[in-house]
PDB file of N, CA and C in Angstrom:
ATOM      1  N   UNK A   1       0.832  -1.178   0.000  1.00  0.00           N
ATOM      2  CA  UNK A   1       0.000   0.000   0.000  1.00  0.00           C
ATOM      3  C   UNK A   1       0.879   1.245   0.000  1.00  0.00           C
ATOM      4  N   UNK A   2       0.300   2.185  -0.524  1.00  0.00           N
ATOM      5  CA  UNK A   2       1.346   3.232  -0.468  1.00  0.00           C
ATOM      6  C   UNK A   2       1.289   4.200   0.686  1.00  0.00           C
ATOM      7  N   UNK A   3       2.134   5.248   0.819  1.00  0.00           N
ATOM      8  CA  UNK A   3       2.199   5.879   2.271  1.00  0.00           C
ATOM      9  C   UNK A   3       0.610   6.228   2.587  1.00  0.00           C
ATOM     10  N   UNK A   4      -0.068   6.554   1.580  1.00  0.00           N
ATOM     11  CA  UNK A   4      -1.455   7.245   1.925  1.00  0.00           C
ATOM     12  C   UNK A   4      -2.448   6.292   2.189  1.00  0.00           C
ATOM     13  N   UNK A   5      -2.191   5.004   1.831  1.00  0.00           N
ATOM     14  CA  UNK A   5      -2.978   4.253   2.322  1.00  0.00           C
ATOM     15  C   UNK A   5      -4.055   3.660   1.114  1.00  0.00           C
ATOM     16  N   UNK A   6      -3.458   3.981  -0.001  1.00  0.00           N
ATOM     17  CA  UNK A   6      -4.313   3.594  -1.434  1.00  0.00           C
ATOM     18  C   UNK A   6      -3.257   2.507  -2.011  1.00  0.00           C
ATOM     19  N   UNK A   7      -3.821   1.959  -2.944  1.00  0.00           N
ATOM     20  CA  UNK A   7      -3.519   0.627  -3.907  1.00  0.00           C
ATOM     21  C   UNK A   7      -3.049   1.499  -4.887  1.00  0.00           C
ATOM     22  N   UNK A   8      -1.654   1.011  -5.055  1.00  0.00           N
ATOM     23  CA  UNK A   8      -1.457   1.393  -6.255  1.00  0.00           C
ATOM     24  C   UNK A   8      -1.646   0.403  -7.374  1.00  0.00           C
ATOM     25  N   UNK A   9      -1.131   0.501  -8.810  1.00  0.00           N
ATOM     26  CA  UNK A   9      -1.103  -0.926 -10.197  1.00  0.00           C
ATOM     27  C   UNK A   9      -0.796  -1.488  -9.959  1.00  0.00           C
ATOM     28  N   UNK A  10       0.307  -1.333  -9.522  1.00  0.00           N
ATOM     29  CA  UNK A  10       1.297  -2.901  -9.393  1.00  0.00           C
ATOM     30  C   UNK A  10       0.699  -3.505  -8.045  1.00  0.00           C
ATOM     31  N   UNK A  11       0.153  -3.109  -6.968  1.00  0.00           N
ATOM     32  CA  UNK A  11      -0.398  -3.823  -5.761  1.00  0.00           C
ATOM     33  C   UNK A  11      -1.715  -4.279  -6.361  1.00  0.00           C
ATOM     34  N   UNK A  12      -2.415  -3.645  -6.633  1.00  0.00           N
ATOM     35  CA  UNK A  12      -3.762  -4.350  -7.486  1.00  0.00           C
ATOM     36  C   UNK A  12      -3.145  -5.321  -7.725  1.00  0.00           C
ATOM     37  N   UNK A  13      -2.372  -5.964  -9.137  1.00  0.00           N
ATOM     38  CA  UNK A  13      -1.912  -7.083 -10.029  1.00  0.00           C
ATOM     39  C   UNK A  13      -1.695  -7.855  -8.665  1.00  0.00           C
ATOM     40  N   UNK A  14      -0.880  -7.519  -7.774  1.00  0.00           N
ATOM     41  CA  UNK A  14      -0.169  -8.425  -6.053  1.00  0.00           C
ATOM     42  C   UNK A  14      -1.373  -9.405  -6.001  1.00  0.00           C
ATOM     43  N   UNK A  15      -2.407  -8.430  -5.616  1.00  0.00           N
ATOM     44  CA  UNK A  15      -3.718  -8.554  -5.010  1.00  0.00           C
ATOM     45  C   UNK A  15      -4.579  -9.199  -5.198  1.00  0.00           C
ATOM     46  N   UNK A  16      -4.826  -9.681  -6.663  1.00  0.00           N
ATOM     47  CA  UNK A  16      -5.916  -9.714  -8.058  1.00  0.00           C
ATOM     48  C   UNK A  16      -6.296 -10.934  -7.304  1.00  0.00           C
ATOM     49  N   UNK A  17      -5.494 -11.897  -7.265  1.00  0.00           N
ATOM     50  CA  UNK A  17      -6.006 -13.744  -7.161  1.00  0.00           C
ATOM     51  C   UNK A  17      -6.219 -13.589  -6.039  1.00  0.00           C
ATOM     52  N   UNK A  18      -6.359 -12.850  -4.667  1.00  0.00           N
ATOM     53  CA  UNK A  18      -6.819 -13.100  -3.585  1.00  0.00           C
ATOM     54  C   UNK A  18      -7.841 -11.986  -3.605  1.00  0.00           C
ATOM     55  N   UNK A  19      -8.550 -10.811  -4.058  1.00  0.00           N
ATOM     56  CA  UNK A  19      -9.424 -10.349  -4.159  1.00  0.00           C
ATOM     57  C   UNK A  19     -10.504 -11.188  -4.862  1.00  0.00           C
ATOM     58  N   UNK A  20     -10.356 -11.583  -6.211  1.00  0.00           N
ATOM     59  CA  UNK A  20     -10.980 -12.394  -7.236  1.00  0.00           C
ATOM     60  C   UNK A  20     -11.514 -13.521  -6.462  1.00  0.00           C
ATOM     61  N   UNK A  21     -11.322 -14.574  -5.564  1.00  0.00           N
ATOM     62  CA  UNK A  21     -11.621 -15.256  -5.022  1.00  0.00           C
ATOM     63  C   UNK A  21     -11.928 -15.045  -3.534  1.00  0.00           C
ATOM     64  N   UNK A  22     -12.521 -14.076  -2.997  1.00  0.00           N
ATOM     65  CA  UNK A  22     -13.038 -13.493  -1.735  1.00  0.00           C
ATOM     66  C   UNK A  22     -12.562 -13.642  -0.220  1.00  0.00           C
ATOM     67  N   UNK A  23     -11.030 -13.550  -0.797  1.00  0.00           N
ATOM     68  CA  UNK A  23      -9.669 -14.060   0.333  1.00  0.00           C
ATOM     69  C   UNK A  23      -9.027 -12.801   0.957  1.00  0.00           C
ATOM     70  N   UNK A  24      -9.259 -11.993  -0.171  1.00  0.00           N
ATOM     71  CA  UNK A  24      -8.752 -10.059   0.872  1.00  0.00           C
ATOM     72  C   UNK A  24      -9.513  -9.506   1.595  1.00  0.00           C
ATOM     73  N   UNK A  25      -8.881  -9.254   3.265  1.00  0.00           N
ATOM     74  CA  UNK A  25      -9.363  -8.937   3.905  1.00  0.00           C
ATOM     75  C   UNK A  25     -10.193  -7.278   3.324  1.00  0.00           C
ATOM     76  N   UNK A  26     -11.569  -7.044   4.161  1.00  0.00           N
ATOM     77  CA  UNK A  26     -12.668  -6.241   3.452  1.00  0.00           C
ATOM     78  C   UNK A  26     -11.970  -5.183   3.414  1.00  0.00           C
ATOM     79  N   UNK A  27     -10.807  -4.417   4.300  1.00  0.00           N
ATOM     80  CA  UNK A  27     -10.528  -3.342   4.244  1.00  0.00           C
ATOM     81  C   UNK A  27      -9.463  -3.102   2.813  1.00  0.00           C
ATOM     82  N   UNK A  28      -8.892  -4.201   2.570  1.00  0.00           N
ATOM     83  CA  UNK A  28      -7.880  -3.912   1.338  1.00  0.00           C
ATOM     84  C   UNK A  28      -8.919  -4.292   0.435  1.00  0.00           C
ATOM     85  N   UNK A  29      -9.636  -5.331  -0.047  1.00  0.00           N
ATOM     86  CA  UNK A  29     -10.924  -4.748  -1.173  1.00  0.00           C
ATOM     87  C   UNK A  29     -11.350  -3.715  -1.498  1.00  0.00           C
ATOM     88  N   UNK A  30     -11.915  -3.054  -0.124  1.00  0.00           N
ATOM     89  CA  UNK A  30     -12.276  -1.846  -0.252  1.00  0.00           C
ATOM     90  C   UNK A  30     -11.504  -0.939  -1.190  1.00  0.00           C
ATOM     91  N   UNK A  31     -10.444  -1.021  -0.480  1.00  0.00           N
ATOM     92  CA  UNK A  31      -9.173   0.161  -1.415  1.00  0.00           C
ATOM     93  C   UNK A  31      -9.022  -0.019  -2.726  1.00  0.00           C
ATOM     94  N   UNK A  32      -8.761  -1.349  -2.955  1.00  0.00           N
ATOM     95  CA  UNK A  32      -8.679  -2.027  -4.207  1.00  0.00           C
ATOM     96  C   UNK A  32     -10.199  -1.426  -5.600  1.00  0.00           C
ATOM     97  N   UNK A  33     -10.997  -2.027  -4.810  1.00  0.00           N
ATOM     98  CA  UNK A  33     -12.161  -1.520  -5.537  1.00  0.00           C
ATOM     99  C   UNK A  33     -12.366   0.318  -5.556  1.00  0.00           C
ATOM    100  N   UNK A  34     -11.991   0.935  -5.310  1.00  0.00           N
ATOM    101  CA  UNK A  34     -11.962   2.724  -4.945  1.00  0.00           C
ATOM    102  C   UNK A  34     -10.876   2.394  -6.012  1.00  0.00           C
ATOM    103  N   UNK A  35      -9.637   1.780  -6.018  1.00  0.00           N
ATOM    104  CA  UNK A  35      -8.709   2.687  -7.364  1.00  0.00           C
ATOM    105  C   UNK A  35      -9.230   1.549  -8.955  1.00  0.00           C
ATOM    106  N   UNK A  36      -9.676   1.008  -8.936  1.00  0.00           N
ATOM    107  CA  UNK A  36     -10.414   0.476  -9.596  1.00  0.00           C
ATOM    108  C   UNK A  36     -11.396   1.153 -10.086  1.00  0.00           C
ATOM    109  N   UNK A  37     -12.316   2.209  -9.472  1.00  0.00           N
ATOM    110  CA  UNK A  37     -13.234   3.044  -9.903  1.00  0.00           C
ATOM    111  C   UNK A  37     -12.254   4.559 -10.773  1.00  0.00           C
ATOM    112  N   UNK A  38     -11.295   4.844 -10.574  1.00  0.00           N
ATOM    113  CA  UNK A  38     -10.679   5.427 -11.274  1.00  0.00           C
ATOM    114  C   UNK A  38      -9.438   5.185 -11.944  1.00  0.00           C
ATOM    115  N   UNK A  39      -9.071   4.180 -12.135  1.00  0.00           N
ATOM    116  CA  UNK A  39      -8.188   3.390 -13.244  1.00  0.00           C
ATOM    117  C   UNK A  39      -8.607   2.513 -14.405  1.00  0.00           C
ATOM    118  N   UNK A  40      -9.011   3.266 -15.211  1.00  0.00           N
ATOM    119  CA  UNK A  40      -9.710   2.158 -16.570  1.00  0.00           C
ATOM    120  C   UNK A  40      -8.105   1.372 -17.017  1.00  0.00           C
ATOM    121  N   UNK A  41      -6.941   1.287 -16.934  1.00  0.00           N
ATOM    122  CA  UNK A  41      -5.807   0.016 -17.439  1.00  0.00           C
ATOM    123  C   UNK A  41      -6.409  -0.826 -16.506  1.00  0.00           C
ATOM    124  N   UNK A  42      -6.289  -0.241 -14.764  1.00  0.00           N
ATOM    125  CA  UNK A  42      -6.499  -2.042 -14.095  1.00  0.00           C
ATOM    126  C   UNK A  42      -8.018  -2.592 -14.300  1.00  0.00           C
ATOM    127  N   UNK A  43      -9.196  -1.551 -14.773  1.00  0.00           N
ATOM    128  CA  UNK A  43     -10.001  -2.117 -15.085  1.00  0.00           C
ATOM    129  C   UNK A  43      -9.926  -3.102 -16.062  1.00  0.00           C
ATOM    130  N   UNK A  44      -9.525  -2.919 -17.213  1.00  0.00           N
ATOM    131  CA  UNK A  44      -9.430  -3.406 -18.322  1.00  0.00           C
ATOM    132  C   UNK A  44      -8.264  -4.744 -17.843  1.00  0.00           C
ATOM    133  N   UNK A  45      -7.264  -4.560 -16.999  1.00  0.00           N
ATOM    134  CA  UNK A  45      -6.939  -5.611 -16.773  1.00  0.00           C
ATOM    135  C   UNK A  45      -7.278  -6.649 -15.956  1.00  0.00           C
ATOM    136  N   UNK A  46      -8.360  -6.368 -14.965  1.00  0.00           N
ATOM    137  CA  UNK A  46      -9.377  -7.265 -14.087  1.00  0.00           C
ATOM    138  C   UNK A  46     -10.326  -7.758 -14.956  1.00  0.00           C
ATOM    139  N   UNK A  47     -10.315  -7.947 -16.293  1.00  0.00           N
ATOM    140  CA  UNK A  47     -11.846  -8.011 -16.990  1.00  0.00           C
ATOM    141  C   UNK A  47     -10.974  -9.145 -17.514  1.00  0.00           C
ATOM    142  N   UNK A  48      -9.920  -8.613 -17.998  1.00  0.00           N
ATOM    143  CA  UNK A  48      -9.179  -9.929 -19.170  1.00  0.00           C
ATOM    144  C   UNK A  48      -8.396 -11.184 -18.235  1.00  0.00           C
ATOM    145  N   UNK A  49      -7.880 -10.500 -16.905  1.00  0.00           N
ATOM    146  CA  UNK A  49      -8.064 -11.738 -15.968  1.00  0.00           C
ATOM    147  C   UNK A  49      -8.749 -12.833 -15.486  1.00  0.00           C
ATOM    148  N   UNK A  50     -10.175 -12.109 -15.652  1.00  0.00           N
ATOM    149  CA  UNK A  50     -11.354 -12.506 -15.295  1.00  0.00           C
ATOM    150  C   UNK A  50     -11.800 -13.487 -16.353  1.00  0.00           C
ATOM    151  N   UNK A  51     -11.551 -13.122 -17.138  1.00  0.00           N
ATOM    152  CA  UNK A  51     -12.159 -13.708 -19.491  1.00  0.00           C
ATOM    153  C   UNK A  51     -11.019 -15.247 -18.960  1.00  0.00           C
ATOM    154  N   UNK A  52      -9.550 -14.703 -18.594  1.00  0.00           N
ATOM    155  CA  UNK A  52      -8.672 -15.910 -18.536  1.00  0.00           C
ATOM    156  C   UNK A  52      -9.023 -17.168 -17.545  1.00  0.00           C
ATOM    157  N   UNK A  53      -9.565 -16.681 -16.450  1.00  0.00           N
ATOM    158  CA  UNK A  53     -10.037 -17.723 -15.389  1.00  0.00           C
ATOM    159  C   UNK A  53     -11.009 -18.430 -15.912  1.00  0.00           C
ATOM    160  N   UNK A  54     -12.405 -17.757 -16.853  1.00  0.00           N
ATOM    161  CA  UNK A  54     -13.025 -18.216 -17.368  1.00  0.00           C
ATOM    162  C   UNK A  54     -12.890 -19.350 -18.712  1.00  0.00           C
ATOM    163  N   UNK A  55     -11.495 -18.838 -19.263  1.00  0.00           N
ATOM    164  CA  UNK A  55     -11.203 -20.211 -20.492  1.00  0.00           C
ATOM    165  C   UNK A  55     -11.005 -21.148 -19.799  1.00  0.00           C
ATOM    166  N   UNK A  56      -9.850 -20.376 -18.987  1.00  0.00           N
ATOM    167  CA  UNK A  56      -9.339 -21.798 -18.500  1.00  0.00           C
ATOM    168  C   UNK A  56      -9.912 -22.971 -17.331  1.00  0.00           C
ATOM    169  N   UNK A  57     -10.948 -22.424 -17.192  1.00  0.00           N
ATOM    170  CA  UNK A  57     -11.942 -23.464 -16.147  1.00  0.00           C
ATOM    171  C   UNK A  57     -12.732 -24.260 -17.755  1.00  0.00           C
ATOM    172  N   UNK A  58     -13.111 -23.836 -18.463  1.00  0.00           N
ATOM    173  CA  UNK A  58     -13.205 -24.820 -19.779  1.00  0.00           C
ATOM    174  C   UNK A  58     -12.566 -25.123 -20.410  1.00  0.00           C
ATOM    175  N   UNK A  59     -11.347 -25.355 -20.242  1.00  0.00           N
ATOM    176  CA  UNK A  59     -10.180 -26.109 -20.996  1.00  0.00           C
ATOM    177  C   UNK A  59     -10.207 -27.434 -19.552  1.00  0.00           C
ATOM    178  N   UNK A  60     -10.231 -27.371 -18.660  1.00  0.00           N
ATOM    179  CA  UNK A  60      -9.391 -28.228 -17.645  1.00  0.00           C
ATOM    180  C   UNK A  60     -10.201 -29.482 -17.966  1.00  0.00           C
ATOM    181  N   UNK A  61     -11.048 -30.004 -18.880  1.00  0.00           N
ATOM    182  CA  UNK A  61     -11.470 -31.177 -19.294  1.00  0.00           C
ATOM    183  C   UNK A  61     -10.643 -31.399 -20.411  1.00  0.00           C
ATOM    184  N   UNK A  62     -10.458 -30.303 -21.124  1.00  0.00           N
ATOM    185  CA  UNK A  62     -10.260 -30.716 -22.429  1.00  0.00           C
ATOM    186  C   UNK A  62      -8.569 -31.182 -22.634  1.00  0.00           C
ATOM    187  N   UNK A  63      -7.959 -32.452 -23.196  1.00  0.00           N
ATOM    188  CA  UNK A  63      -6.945 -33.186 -23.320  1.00  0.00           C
ATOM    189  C   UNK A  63      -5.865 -32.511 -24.410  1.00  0.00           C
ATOM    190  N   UNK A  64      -4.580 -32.239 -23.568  1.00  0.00           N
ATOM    191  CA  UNK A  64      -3.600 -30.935 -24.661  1.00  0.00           C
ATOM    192  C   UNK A  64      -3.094 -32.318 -25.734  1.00  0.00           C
ATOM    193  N   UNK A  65      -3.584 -31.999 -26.759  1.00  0.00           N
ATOM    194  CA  UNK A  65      -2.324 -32.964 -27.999  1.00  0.00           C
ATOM    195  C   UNK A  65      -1.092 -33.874 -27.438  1.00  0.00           C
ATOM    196  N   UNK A  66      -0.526 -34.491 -27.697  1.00  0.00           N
ATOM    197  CA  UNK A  66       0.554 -35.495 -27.228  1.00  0.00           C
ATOM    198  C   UNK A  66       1.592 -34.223 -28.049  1.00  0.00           C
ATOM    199  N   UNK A  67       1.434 -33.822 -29.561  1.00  0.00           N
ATOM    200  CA  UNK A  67       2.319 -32.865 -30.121  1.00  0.00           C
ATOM    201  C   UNK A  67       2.754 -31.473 -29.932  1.00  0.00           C
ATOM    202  N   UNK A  68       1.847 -31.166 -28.797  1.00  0.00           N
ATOM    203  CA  UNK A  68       1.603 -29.533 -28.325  1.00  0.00           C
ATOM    204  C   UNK A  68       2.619 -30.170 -27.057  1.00  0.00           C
ATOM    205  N   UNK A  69       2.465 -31.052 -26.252  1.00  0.00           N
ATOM    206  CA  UNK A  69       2.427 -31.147 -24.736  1.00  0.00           C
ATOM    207  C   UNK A  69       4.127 -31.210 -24.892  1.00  0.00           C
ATOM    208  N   UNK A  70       4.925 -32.124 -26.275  1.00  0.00           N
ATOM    209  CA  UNK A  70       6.117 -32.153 -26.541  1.00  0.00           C
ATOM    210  C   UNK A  70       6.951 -31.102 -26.728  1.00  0.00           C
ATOM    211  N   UNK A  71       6.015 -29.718 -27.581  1.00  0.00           N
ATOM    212  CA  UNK A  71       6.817 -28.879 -27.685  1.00  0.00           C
ATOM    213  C   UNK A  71       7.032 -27.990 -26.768  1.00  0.00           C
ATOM    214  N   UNK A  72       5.681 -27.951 -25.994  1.00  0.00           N
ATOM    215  CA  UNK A  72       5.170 -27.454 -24.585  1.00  0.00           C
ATOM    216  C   UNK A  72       6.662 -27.849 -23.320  1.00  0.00           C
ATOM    217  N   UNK A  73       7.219 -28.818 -23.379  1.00  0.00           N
ATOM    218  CA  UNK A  73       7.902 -29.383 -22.363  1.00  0.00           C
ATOM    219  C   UNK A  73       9.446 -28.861 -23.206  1.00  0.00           C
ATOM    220  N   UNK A  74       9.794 -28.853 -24.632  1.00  0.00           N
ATOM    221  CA  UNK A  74      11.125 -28.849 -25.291  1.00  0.00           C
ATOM    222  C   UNK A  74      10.984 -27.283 -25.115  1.00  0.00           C
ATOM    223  N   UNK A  75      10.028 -26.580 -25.238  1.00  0.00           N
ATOM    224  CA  UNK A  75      10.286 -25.193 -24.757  1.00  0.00           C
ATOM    225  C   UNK A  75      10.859 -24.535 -23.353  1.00  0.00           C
ATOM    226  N   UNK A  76       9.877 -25.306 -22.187  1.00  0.00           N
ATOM    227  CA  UNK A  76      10.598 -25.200 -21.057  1.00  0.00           C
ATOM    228  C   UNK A  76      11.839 -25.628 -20.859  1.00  0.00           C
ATOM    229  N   UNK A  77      12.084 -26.873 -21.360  1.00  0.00           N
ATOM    230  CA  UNK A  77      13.488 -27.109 -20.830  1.00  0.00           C
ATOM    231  C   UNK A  77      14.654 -25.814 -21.512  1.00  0.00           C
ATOM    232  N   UNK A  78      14.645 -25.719 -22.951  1.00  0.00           N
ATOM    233  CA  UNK A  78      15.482 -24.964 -23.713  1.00  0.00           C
ATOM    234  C   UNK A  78      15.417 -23.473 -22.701  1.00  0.00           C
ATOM    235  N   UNK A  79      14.438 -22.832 -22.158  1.00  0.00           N
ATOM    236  CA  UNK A  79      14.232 -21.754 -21.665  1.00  0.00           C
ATOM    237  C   UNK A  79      14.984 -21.804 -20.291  1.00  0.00           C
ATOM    238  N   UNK A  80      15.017 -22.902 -19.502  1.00  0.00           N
ATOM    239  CA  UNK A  80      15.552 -22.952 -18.374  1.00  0.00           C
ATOM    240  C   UNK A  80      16.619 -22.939 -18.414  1.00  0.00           C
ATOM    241  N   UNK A  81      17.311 -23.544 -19.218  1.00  0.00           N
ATOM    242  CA  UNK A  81      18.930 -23.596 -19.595  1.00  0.00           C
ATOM    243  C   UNK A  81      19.443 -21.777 -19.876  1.00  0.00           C
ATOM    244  N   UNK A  82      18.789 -20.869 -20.644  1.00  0.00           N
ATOM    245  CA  UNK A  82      19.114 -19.774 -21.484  1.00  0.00           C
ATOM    246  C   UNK A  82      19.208 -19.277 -20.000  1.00  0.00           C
TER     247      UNK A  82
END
């Protein structure tokens, strides 16, 4: 929080997965939701967070390719090494 006692962007983003799921205590919601009423970026970025939780709760049935999951894994490894 900052000295004044407001949320700034980057604490919102901190914040997001424990607000979003009704885990922040009411007084930091509160704040959260107040700079939220005058920040249309973190608005716009609570919406597309929100769109993402939503795919991805309909994907978690759906089975990734054997050919995706390969390149999926040859990517991580190559990335961890760099």
């Amino acid at each position: 929080m900052t000295d004044n006692g407001e949320v700034d962007c980057r604490e919102l983003v901190e914040l997001l997965a424990d607000y979003l799921a009704g885990e922040l205590p009411r007084d930091q919601a509160e704040l959260l939701e107040w700079h939220l009423e005058g920040c249309r970026p973190c608005v716009a970025f609570v919406n597309t967070y929100r769109g993402t939780i939503r795919v991805a709760q309909t994907l978690a049935g759906v089975e990734m390719p054997v050919e995706l999951k390969q390149r999926l894994v040859s990517f991580l490894k190559s990335s961890s090494r760099a």
